[in-house]
Protein backbone atom coordinates (compact mmCIF):
# COMPACT_ATOMS: atom_id res chain seq x y z
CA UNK A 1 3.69 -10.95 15.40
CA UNK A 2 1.18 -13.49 13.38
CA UNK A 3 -1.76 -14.14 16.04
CA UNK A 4 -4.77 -16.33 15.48
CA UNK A 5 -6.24 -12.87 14.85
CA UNK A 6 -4.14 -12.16 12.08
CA UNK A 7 -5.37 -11.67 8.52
CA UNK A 8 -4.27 -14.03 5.81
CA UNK A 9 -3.89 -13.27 2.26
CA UNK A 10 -1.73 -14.76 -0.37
CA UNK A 11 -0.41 -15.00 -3.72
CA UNK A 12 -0.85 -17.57 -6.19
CA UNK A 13 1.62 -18.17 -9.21
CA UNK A 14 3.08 -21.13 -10.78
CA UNK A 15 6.40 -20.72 -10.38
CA UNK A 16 6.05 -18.49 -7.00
CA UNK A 17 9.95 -18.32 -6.23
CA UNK A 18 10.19 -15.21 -8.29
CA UNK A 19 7.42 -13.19 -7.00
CA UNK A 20 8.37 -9.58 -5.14
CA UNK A 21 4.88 -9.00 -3.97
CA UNK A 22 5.38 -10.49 -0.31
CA UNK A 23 7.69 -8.09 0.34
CA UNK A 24 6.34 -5.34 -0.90
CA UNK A 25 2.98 -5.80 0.27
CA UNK A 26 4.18 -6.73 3.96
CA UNK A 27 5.88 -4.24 4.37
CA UNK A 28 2.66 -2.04 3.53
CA UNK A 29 0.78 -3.81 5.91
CA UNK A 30 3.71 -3.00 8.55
CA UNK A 31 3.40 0.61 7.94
CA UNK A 32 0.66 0.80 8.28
CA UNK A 33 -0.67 -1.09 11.40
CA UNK A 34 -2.72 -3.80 9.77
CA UNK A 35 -2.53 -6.85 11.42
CA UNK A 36 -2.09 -9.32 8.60
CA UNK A 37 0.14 -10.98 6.48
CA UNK A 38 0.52 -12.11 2.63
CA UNK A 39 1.75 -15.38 2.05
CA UNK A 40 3.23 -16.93 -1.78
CA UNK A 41 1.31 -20.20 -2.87
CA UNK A 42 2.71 -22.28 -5.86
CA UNK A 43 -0.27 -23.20 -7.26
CA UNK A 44 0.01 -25.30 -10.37
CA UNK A 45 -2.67 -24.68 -13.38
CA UNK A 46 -4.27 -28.00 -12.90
CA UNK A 47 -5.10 -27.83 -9.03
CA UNK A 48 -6.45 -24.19 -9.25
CA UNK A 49 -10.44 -25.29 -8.84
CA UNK A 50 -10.06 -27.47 -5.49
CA UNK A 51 -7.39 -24.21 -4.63
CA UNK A 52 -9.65 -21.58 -4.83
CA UNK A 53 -12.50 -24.03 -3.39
CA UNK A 54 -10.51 -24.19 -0.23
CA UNK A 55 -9.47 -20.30 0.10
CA UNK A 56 -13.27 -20.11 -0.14
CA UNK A 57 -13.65 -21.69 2.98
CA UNK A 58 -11.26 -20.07 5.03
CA UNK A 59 -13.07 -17.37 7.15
CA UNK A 60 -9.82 -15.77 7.74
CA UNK A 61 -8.82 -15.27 4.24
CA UNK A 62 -9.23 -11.91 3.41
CA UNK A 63 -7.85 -12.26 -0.01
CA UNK A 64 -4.87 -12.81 -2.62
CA UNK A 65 -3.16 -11.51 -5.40
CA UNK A 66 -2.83 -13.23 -9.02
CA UNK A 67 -0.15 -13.54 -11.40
CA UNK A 68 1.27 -15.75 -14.13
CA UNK A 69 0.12 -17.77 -15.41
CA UNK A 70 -3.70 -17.45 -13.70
CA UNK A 71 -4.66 -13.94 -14.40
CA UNK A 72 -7.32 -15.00 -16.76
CA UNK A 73 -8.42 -18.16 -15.45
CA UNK A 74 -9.36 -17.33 -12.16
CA UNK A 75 -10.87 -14.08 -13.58
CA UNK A 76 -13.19 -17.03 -15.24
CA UNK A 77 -13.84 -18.24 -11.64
CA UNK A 78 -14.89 -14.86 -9.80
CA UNK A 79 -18.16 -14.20 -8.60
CA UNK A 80 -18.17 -10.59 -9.68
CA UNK A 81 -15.40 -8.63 -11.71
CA UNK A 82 -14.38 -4.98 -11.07
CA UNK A 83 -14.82 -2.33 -14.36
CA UNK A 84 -11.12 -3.14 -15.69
CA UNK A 85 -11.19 -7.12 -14.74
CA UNK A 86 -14.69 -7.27 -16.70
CA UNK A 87 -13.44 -5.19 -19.84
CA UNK A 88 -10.10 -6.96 -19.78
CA UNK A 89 -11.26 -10.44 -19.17
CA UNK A 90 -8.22 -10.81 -16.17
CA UNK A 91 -7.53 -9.75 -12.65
CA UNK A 92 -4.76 -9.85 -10.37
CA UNK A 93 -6.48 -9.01 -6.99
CA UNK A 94 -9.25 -10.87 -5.49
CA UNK A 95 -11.16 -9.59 -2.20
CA UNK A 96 -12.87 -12.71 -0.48
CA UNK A 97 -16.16 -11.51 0.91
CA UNK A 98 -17.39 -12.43 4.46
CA UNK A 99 -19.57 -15.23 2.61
CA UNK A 100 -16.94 -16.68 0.73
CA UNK A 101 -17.59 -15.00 -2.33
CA UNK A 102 -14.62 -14.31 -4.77
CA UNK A 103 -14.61 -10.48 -6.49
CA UNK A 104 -11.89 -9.72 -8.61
CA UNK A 105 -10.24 -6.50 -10.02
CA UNK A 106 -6.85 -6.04 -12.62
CA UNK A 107 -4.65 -3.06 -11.23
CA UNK A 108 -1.63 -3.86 -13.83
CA UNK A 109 -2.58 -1.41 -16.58
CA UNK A 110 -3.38 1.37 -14.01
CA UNK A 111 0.22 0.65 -11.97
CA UNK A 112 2.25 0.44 -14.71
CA UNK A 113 1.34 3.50 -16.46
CA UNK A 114 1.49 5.18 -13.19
CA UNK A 115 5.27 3.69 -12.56
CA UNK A 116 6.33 4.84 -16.20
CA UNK A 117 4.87 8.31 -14.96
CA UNK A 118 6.44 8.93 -12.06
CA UNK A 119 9.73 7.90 -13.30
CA UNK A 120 9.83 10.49 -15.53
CA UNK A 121 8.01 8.89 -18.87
CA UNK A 122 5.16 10.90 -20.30
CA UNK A 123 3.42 8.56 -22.74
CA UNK A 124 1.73 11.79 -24.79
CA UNK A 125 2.87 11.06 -28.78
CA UNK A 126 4.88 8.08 -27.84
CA UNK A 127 4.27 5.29 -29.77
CA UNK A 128 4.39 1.93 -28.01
CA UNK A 129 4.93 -1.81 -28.83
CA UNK A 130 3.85 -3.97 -26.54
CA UNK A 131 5.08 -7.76 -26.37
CA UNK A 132 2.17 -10.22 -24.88
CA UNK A 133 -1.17 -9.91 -24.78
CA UNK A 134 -2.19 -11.93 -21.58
CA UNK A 135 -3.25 -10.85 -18.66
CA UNK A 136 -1.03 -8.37 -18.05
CA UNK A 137 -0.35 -7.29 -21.59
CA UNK A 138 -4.32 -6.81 -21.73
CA UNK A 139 -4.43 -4.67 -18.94
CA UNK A 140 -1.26 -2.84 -19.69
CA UNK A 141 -2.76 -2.24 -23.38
CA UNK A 142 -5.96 -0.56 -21.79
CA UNK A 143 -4.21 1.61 -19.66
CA UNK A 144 -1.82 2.74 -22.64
CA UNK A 145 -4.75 3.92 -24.91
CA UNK A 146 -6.62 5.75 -21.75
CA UNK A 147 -3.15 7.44 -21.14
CA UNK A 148 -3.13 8.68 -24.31
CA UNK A 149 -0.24 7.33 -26.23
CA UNK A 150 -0.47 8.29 -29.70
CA UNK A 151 -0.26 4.01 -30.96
CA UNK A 152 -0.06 0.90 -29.38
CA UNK A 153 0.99 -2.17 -31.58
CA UNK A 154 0.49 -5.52 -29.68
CA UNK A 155 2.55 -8.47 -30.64
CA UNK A 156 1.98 -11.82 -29.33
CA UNK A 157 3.46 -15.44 -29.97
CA UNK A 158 -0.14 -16.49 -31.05
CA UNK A 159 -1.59 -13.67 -32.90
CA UNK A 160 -5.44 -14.34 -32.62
CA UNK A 161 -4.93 -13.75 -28.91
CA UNK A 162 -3.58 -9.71 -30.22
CA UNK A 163 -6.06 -9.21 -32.25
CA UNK A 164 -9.00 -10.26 -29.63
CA UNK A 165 -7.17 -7.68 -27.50
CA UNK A 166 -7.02 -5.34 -29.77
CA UNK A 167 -10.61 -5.66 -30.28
CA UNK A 168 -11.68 -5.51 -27.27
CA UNK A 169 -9.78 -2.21 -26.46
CA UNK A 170 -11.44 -0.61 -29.65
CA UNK A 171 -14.76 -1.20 -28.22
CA UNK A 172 -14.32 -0.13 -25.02
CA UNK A 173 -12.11 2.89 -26.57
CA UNK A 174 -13.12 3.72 -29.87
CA UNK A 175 -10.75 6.91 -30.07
CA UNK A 176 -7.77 4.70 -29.47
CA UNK A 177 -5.59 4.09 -31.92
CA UNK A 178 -4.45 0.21 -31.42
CA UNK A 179 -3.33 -2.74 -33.83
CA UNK A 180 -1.79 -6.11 -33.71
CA UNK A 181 1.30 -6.41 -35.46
CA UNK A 182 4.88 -7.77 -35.03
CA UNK A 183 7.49 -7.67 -32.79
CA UNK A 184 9.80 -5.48 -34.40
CA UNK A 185 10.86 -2.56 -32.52
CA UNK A 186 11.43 -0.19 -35.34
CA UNK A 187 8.61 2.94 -35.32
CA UNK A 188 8.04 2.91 -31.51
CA UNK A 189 9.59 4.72 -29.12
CA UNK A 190 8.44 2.34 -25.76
CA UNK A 191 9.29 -1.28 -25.73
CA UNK A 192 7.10 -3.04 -23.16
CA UNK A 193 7.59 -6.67 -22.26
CA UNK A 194 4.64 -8.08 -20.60
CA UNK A 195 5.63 -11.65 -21.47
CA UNK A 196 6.67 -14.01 -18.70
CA UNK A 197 9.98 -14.41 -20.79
CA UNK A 198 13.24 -13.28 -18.76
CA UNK A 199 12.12 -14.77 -15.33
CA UNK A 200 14.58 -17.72 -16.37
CA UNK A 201 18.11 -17.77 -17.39
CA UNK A 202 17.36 -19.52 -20.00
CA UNK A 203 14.61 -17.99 -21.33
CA UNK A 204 14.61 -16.97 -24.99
CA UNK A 205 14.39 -12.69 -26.14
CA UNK A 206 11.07 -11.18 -26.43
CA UNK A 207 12.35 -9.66 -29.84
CA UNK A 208 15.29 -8.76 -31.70
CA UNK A 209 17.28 -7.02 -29.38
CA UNK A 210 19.73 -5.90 -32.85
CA UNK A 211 16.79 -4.03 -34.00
CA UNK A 212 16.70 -1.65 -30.65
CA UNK A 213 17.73 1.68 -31.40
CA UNK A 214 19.41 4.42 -28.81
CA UNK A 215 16.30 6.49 -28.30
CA UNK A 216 14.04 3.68 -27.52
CA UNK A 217 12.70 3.10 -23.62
CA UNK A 218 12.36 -0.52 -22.82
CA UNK A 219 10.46 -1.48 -20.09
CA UNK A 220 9.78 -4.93 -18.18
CA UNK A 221 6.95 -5.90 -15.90
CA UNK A 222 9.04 -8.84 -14.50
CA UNK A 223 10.07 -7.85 -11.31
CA UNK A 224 12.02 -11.22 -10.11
CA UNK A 225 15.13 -10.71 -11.34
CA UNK A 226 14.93 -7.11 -11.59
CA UNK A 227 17.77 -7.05 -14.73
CA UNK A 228 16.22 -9.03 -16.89
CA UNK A 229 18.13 -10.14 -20.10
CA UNK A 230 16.31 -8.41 -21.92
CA UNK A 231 17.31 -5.12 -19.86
CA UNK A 232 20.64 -5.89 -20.24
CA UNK A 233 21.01 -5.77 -23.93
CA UNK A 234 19.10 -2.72 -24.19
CA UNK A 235 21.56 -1.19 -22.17
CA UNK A 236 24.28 -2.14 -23.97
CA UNK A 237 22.84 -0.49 -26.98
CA UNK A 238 22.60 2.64 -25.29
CA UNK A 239 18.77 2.33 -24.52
CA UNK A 240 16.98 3.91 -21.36
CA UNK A 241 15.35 0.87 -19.51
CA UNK A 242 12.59 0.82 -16.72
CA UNK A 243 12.26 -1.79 -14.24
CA UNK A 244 9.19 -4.18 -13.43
CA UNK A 245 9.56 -2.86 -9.52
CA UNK A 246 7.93 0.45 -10.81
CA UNK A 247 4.93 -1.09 -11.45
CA UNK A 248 4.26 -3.03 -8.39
CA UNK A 249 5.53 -0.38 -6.13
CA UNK A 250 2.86 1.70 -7.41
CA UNK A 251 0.22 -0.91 -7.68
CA UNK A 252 0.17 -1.75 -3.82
CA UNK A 253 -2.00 1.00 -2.43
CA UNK A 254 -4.31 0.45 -4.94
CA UNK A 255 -4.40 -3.37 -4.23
CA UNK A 256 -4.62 -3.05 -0.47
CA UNK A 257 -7.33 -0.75 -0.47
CA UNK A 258 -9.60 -3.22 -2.55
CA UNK A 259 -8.42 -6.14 -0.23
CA UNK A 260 -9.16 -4.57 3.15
CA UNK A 261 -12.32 -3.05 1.54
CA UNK A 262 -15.22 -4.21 4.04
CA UNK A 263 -12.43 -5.75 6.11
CA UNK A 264 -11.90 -3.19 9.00
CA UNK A 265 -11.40 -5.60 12.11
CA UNK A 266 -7.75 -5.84 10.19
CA UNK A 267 -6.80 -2.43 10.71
CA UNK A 268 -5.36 -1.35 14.48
């Protein structure tokens, strides 16, 4: 039951029909007697100042969750960044403080890793190419190298973007062993996509998909649909896949515990 004493959060994407979050994150809030509610908001790049001026204003916004394409922009817009969101330069959870302050913190990297894990994946010696170097793909890179997979290669459609990533995970972890490179599968053993392409039909491949070979994992962050195309020609070459659903489901108590952080009047 939504009350006036409800809390509101939300998520912002442009496009928002895709996102899995609601569900995911309501149903947390179910199970857990918090009375509040996350709502999805298409918010187009171009009206994101006078957006996040007006969830600003609202004293009953607790929060909201980021994801494509504004990971990095509105990490631009914060007030104060968490440890990851500051070394990775994106966030996808932002706690609104009492006085309307923004502070933002990226839990991709950390949940993704975690969803490989507990499906089974152990990313000791495995050498991983990763596809995209946004947002996600930055945060997803960090997490690789701290989890101790023995390579990362990131390939992205505009390479200065990789090798600024790439960079930036060197400094902040000179032992790992990271490079920008191409998109060719051959050499790695996990195939990450953490490009936005496959949330549309008609979306072009990440990569080569006749370059995939038998023993290689490939993995999506898209979670909307779940089988993305990319998914399904990995399985028809006789490759293990792992869905984008891992990574959320494991992301959400980390992301409700910074939301509600400072917020108990939520919690019954």
């Amino acid at each position: 039951m939504i009350t006036g004493n409800t809390r509101l959060y939300a998520i912002l994407a442009d496009p928002v029909a895709q996102v899995r979050t609601p569900q995911v994150i309501n149903a947390w809030f179910r199970e857990h007697q918090v009375d509040a509610v996350l709502v999805p908001m298409h918010v187009p790049a171009g009206d994101l100042d006078a957006v996040l001026d007006a969830l600003r204003r609202m004293r009953n916004l607790g929060g909201f969750i980021v994801t494509v394409p504004h990971k990095t922009a509105i990490a631009e817009r914060c007030d104060e960044l968490g440890p990851a969101g500051q070394a990775i330069g994106s966030v996808n959870t932002v706690r609104r403080t009492a006085d309307g302050r923004l502070v933002g913190e990226m839990f991709d990297g950390a949940g993704f890793v975690s969803g490989l894990q507990t499906q089974g994946h152990d990313l000791a010696h495995k050498r991983v190419l990763l596809l995209g170097a946004g947002g996600a793909g930055s945060a997803i890179a960090f997490a690789l190298a701290q989890a101790g997979a023995a390579s990362v290669t990131v390939a992205n459609r505009t390479p200065a973007r990789a090798h600024a990533l790439v960079e930036r995970v060197r400094k902040a972890l000179p032992q790992a062993t990271i490079e920008a490179g191409a998109p060719e599968p051959e050499g790695h053993d996990i195939i990450v996509n953490a490009t936005s392409l496959g949330m549309r039909a008609e979306d072009a491949l990440p990569l080569d998909v006749e370059r995939l070979a038998p023993d290689m994992l490939v993995a999506e962050i898209i979670m909307k649909p779940e089988q993305t195309r990319l998914l399904d020609e990995a399985q028809r070459r006789g490759c293990p896949i792992h869905h984008g659903r891992h990574m959320l489901d494991r992301q959400v108590a980390l992301m409700t515990q910074f939301l509600l952080q400072g917020q108990p009047e939520a919690v019954n």
